[in-house]
C-alpha atoms as a PDB file:
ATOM      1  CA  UNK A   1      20.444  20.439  18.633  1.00  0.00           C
ATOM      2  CA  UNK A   2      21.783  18.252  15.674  1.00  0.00           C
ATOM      3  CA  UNK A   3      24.939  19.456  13.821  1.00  0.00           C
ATOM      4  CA  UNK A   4      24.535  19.187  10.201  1.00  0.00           C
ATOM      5  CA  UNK A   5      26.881  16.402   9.789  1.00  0.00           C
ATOM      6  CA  UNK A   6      24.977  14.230  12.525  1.00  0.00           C
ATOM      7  CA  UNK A   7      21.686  14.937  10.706  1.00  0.00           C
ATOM      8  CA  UNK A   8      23.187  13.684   7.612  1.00  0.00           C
ATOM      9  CA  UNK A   9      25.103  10.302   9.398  1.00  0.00           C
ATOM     10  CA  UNK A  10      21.477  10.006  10.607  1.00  0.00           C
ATOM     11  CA  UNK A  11      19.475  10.364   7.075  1.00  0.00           C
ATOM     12  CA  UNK A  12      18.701   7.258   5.209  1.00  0.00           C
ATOM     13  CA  UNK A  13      15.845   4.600   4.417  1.00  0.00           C
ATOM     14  CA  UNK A  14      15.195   1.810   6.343  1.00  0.00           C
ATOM     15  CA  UNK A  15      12.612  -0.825   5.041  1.00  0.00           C
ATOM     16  CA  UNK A  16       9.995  -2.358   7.687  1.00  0.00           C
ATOM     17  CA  UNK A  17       7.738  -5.411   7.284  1.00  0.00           C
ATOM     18  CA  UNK A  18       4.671  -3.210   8.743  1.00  0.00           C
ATOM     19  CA  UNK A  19       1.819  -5.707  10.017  1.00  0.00           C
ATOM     20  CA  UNK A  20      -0.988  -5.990  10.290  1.00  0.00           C
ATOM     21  CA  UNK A  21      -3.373  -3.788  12.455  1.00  0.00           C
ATOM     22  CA  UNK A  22      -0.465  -0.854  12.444  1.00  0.00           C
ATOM     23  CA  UNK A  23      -0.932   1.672  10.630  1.00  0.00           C
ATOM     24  CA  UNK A  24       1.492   3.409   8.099  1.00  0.00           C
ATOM     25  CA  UNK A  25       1.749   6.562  11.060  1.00  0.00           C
ATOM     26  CA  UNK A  26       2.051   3.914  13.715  1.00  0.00           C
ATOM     27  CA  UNK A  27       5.281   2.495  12.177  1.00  0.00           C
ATOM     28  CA  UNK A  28       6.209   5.938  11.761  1.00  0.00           C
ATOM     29  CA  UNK A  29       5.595   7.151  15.205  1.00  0.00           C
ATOM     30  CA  UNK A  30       7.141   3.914  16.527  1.00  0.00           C
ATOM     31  CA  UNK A  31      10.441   4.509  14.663  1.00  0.00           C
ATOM     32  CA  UNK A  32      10.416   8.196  15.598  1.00  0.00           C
ATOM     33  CA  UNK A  33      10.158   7.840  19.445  1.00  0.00           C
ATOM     34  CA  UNK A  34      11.940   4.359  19.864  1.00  0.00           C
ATOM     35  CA  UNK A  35      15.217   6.234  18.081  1.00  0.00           C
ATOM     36  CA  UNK A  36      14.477  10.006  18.788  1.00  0.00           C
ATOM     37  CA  UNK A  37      14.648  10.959  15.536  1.00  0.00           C
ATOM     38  CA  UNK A  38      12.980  13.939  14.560  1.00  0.00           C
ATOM     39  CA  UNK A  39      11.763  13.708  10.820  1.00  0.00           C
ATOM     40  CA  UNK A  40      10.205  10.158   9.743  1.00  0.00           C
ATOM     41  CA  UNK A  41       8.520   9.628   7.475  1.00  0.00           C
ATOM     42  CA  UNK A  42       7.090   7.060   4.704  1.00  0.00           C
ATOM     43  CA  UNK A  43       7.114   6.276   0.534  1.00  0.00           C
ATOM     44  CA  UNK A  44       2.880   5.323   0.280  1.00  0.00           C
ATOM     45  CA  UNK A  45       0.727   4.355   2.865  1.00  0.00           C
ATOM     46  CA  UNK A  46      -0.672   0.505   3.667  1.00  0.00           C
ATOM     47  CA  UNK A  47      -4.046   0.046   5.209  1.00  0.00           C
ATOM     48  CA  UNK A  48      -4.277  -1.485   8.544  1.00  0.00           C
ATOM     49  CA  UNK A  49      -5.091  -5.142   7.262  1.00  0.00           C
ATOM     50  CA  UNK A  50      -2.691  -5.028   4.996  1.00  0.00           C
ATOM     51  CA  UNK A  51       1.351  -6.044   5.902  1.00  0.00           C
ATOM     52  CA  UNK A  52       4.663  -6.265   4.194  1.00  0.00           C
ATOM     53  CA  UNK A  53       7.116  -3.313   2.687  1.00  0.00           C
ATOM     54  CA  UNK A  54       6.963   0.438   3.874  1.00  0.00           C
ATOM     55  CA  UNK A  55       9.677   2.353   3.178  1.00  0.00           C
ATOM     56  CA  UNK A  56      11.116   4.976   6.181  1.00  0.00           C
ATOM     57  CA  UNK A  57      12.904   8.106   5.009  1.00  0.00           C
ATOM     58  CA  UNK A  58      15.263   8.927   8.132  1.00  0.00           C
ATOM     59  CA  UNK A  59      16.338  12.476   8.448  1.00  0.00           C
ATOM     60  CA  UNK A  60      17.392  14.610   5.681  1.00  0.00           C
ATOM     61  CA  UNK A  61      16.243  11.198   3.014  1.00  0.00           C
ATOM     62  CA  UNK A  62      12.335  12.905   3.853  1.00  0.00           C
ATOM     63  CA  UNK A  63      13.421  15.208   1.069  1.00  0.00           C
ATOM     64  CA  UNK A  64      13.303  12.440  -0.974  1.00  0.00           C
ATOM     65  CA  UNK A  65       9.210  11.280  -0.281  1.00  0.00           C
ATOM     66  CA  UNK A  66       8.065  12.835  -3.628  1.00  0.00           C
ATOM     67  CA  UNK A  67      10.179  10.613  -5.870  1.00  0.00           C
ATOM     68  CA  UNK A  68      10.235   7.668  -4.332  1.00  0.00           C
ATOM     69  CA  UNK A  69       5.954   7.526  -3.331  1.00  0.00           C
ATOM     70  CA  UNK A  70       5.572   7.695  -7.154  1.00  0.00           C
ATOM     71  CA  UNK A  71       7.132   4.546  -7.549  1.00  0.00           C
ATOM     72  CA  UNK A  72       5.306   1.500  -9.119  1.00  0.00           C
ATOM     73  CA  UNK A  73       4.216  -1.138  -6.517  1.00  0.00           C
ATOM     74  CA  UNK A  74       3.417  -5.232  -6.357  1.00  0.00           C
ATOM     75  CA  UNK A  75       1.445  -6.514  -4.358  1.00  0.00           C
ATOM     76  CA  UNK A  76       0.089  -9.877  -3.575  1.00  0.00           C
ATOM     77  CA  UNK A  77      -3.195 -10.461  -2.155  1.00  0.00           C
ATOM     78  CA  UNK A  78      -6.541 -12.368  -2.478  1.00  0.00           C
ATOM     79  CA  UNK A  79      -9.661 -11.179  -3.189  1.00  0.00           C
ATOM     80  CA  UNK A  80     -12.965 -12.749  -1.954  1.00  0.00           C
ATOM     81  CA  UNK A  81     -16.188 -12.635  -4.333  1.00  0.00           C
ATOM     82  CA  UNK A  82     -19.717 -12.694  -3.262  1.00  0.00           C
ATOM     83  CA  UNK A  83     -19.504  -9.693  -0.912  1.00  0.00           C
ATOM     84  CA  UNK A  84     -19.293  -6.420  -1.640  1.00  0.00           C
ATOM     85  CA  UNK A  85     -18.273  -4.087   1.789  1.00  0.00           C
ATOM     86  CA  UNK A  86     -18.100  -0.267   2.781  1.00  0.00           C
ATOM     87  CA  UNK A  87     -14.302  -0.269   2.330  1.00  0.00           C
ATOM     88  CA  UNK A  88     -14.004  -2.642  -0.521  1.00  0.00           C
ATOM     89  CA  UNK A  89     -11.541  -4.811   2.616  1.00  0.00           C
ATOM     90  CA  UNK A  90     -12.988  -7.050   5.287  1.00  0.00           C
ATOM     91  CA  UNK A  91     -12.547  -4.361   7.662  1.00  0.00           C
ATOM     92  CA  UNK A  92     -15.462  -2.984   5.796  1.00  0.00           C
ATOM     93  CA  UNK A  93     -19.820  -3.270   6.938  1.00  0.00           C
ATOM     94  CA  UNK A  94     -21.397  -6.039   5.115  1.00  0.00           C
ATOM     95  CA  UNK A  95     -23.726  -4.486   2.258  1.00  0.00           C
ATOM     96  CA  UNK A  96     -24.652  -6.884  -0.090  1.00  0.00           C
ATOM     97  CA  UNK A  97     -23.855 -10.825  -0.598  1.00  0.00           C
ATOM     98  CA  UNK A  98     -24.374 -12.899  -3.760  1.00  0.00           C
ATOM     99  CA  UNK A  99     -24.367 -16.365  -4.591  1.00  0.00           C
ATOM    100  CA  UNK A 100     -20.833 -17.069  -6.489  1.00  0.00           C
ATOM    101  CA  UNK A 101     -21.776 -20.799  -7.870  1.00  0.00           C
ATOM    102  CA  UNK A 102     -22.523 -19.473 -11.516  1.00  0.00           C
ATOM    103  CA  UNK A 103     -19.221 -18.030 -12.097  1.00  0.00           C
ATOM    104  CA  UNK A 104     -16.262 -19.778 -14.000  1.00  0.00           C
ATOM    105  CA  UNK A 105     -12.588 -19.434 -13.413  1.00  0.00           C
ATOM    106  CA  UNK A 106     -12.657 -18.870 -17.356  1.00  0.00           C
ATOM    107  CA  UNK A 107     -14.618 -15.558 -17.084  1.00  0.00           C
ATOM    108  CA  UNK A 108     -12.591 -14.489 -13.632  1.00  0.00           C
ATOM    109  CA  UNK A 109      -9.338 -15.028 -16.293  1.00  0.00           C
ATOM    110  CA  UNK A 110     -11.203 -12.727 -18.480  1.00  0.00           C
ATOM    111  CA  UNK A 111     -12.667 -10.494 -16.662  1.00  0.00           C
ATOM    112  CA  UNK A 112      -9.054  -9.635 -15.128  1.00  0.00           C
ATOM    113  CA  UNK A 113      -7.565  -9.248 -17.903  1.00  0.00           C
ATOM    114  CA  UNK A 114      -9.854  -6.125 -18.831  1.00  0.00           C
ATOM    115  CA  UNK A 115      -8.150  -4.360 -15.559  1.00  0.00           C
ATOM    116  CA  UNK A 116      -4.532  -4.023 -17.072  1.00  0.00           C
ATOM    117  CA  UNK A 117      -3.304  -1.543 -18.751  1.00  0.00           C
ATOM    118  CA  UNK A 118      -4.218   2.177 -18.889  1.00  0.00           C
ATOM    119  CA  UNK A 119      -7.380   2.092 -16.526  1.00  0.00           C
ATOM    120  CA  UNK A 120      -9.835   4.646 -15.155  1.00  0.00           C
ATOM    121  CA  UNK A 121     -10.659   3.880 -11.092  1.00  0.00           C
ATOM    122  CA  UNK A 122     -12.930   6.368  -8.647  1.00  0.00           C
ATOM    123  CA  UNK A 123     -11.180   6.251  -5.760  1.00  0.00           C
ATOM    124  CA  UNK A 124     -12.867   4.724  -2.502  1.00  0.00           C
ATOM    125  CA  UNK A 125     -14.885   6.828  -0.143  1.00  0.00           C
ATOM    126  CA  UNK A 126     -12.622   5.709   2.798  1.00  0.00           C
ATOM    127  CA  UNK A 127      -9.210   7.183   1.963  1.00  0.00           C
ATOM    128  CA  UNK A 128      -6.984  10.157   1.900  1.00  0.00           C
ATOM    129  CA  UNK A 129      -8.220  11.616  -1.401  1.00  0.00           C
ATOM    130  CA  UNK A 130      -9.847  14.700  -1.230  1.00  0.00           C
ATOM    131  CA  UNK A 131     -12.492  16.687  -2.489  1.00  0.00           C
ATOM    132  CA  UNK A 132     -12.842  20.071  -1.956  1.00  0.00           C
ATOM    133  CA  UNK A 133      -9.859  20.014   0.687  1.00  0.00           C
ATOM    134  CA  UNK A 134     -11.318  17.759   2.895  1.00  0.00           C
ATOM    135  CA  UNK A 135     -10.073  14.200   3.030  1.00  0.00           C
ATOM    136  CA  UNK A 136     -12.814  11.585   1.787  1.00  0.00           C
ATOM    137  CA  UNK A 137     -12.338   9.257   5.041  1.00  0.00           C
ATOM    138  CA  UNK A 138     -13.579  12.136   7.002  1.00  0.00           C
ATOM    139  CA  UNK A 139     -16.735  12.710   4.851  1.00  0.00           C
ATOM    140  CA  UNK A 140     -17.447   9.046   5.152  1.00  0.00           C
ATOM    141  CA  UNK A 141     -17.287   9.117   8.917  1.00  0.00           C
ATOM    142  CA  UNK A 142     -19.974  11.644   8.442  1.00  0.00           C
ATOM    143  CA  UNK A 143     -21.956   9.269   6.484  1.00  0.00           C
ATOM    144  CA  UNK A 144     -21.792  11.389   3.319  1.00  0.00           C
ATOM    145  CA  UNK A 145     -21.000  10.140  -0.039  1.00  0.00           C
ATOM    146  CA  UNK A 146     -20.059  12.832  -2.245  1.00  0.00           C
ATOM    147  CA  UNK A 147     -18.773  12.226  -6.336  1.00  0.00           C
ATOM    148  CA  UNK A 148     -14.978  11.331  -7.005  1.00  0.00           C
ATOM    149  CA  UNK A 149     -13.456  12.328 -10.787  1.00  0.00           C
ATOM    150  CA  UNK A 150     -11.782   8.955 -12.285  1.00  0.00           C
ATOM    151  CA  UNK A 151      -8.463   8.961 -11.175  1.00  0.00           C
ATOM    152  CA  UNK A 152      -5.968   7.131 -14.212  1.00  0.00           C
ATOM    153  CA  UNK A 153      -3.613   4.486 -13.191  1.00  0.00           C
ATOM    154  CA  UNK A 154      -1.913   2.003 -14.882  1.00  0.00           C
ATOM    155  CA  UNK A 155      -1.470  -1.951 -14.031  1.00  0.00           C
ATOM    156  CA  UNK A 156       1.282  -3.633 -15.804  1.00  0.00           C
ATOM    157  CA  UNK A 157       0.390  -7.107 -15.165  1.00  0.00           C
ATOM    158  CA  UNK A 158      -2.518  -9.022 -12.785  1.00  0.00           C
ATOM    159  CA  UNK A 159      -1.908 -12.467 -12.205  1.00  0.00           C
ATOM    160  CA  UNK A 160      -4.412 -14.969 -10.672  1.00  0.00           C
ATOM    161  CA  UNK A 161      -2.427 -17.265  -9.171  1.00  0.00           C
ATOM    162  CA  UNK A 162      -5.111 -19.460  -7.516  1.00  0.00           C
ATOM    163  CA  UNK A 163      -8.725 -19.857  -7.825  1.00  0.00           C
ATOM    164  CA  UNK A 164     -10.165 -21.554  -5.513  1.00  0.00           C
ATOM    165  CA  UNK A 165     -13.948 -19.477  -5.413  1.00  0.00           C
ATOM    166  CA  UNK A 166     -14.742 -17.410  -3.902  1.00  0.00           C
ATOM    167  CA  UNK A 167     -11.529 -16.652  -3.302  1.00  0.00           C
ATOM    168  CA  UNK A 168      -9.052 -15.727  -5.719  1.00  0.00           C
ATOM    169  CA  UNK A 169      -5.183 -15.326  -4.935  1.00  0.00           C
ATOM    170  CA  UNK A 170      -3.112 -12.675  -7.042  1.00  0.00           C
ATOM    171  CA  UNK A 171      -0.236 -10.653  -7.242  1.00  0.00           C
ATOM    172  CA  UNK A 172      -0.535  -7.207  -9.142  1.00  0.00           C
ATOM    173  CA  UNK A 173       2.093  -4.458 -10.266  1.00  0.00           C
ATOM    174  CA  UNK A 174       0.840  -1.806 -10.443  1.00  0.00           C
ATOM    175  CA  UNK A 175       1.214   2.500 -10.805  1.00  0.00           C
ATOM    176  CA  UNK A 176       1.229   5.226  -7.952  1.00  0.00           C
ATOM    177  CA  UNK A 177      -2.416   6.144  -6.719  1.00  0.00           C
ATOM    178  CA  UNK A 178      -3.915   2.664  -7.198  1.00  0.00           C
ATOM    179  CA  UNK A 179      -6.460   1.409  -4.641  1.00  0.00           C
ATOM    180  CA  UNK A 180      -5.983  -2.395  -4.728  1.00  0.00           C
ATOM    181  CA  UNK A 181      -8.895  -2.783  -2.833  1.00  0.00           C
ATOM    182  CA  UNK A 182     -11.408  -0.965  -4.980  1.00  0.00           C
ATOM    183  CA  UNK A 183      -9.175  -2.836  -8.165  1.00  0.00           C
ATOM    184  CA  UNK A 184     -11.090  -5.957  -5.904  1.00  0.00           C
ATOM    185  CA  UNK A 185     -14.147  -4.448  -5.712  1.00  0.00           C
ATOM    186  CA  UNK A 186     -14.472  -3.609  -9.137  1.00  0.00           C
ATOM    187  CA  UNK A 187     -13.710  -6.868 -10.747  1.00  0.00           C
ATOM    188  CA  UNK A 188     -16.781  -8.309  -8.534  1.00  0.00           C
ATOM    189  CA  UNK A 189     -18.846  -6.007  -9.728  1.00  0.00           C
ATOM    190  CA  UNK A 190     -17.731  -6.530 -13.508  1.00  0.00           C
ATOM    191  CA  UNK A 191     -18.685 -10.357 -12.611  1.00  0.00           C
ATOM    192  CA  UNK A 192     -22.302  -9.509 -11.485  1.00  0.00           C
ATOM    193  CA  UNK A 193     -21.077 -10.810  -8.241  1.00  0.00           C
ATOM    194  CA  UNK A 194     -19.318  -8.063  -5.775  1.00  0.00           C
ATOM    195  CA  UNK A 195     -16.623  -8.693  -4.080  1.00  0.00           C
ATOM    196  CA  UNK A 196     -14.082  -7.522  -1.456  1.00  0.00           C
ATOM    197  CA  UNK A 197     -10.020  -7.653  -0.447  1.00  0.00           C
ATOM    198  CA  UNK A 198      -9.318  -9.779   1.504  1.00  0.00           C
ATOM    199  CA  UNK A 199      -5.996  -9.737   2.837  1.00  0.00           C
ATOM    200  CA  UNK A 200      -2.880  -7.615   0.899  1.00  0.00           C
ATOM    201  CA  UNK A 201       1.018  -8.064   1.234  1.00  0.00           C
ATOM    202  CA  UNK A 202       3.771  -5.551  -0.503  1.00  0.00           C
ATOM    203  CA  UNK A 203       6.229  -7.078  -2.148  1.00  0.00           C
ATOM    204  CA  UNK A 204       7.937  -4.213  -3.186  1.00  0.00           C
ATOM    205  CA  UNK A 205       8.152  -0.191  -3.872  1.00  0.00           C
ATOM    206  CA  UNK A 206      10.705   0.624  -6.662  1.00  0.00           C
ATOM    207  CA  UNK A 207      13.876  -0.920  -6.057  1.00  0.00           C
ATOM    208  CA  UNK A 208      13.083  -1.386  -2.499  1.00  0.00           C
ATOM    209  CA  UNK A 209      11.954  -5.819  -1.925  1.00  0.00           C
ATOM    210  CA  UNK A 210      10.254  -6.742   0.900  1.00  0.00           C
ATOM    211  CA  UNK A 211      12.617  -9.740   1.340  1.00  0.00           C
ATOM    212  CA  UNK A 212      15.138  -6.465   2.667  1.00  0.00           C
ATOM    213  CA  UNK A 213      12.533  -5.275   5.138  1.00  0.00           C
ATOM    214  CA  UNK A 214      13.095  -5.571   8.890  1.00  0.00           C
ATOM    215  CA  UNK A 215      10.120  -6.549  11.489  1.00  0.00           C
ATOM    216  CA  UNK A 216       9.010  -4.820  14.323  1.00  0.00           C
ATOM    217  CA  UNK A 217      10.162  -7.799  16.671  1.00  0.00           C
ATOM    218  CA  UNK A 218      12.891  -7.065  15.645  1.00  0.00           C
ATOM    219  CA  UNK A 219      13.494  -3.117  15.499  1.00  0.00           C
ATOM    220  CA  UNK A 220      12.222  -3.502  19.222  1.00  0.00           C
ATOM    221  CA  UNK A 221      15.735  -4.907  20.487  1.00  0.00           C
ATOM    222  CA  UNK A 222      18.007  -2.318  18.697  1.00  0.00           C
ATOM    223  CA  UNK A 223      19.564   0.353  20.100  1.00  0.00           C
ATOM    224  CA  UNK A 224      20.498   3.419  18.029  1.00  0.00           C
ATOM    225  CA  UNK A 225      23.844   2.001  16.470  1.00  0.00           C
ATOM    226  CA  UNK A 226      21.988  -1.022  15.251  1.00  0.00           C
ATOM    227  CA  UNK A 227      19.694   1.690  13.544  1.00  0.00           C
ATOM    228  CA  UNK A 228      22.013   3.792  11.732  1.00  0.00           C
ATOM    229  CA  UNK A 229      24.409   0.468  10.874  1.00  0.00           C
ATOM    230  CA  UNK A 230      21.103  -1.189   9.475  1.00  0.00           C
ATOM    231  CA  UNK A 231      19.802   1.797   7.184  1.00  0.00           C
ATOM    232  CA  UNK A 232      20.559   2.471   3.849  1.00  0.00           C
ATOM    233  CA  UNK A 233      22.325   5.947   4.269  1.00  0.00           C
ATOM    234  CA  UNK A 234      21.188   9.150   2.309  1.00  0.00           C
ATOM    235  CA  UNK A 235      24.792   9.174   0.803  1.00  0.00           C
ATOM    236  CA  UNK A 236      24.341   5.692  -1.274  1.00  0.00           C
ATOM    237  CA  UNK A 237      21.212   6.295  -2.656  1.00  0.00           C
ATOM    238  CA  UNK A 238      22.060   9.516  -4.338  1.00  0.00           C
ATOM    239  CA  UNK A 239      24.989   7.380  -6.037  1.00  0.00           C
ATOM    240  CA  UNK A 240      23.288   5.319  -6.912  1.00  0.00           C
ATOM    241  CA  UNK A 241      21.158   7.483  -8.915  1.00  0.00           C
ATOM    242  CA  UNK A 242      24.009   9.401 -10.408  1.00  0.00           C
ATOM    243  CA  UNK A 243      24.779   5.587 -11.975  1.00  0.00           C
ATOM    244  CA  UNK A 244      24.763   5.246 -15.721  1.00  0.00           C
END
């Protein structure tokens, strides 16, 4: 049985570069079993195609999920118009496809630029949301499509970094609760076109940058020591809120 001081030399955060194909629980469970460490768990979830920064509370630093998972996020990603899919991600069924050739990069620019700010977005059929207590993922595996209230988020900035049609590379900051995929979707739509995500990366959550994060590869060949000597501990980051 853990002491109380061990369970706090054990709390902290560690930052993973997740990849792709794992889920958010996968990392989770991997951290959890590879250490024997009893409560992990993670600041906002990443779909399976998507990669880059998940933060790991260690320990006693789970206490700290609610703060830090309403964090602002950026992400970079690119977005592919033309076809619309039943996840708004190419890990989505085909539903629809639509000739791109009559679309400028001067109405993409525009058409983005309506998506910053204080938006409305109806959250995607295929995710955790839930209506009356039952997770929308699990209603969709059902086949059932049921009606989702307009969730508000907010998106700082949305820059197109590349178009190159129909793809379009970006990088967007952006408010806790926002579905970057359906922000995809929904700017292919606006277009007359559809569209999709194509492939996401986060860059960062908070304070937390991805260039911090620590891959799999590499968590493999640590032993427990390595862990706790690598992890921010539960200690510093209550300092450093207490900071002027």
């Amino acid at each position: 049985m853990n002491t109380p001081d061990k369970e706090l030399a054990e709390s902290g955060i560690l930052l993973v570069d997740k990849p792709t194909d794992w889920t958010s629980h996968d990392v989770v469970n991997f951290v959890r079993r590879r250490f024997d460490i009893r409560k992990v768990g993670h600041c906002g979830t990443l779909d399976p195609i998507a990669t880059g920064l998940l933060v790991l509370l260690l320990g006693r630093a789970t206490r700290l999920s609610g703060r830090l998972t309403s964090e602002d996020k950026i992400y970079a990603g690119t977005m592919r118009l033309g076809i619309e899919t039943s996840t708004d991600d190419r890990a989505g069924t085909v539903l629809a496809t639509k000739e791109v050739t009559g679309i400028t990069p001067e109405q993409v620019r525009a058409v983005a630029a309506e998506f910053t700010g204080d938006i409305q977005q109806i959250p995607p059929m295929v995710s955790a949301k839930k209506k009356d207590g039952k997770p929308l993922y699990k209603l969709a595996r059902q086949g059932k499509t049921v009606e989702r209230d307009p969730q508000a988020i907010f998106i700082h900035y949305l820059k197109l970094n590349r178009i190159a049609l129909p793809d379009i590379d970006f990088e967007v900051h952006c408010s806790k609760g926002t579905y970057v995929r359906t922000l995809c979707a929904d700017i292919g739509r606006r277009l007359g076109c559809g569209g999709h995500m194509l492939d996401l990366r986060r860059l960062r959550s908070g304070a937390f940058e991805l260039t911090n994060a620590h891959t799999i590869e590499a968590i493999r060949g640590w032993d427990r020591e390595k862990l706790l000597s690598t992890m921010t501990p539960l200690a510093n980051i209550v300092v450093s809120w207490l900071k002027p």
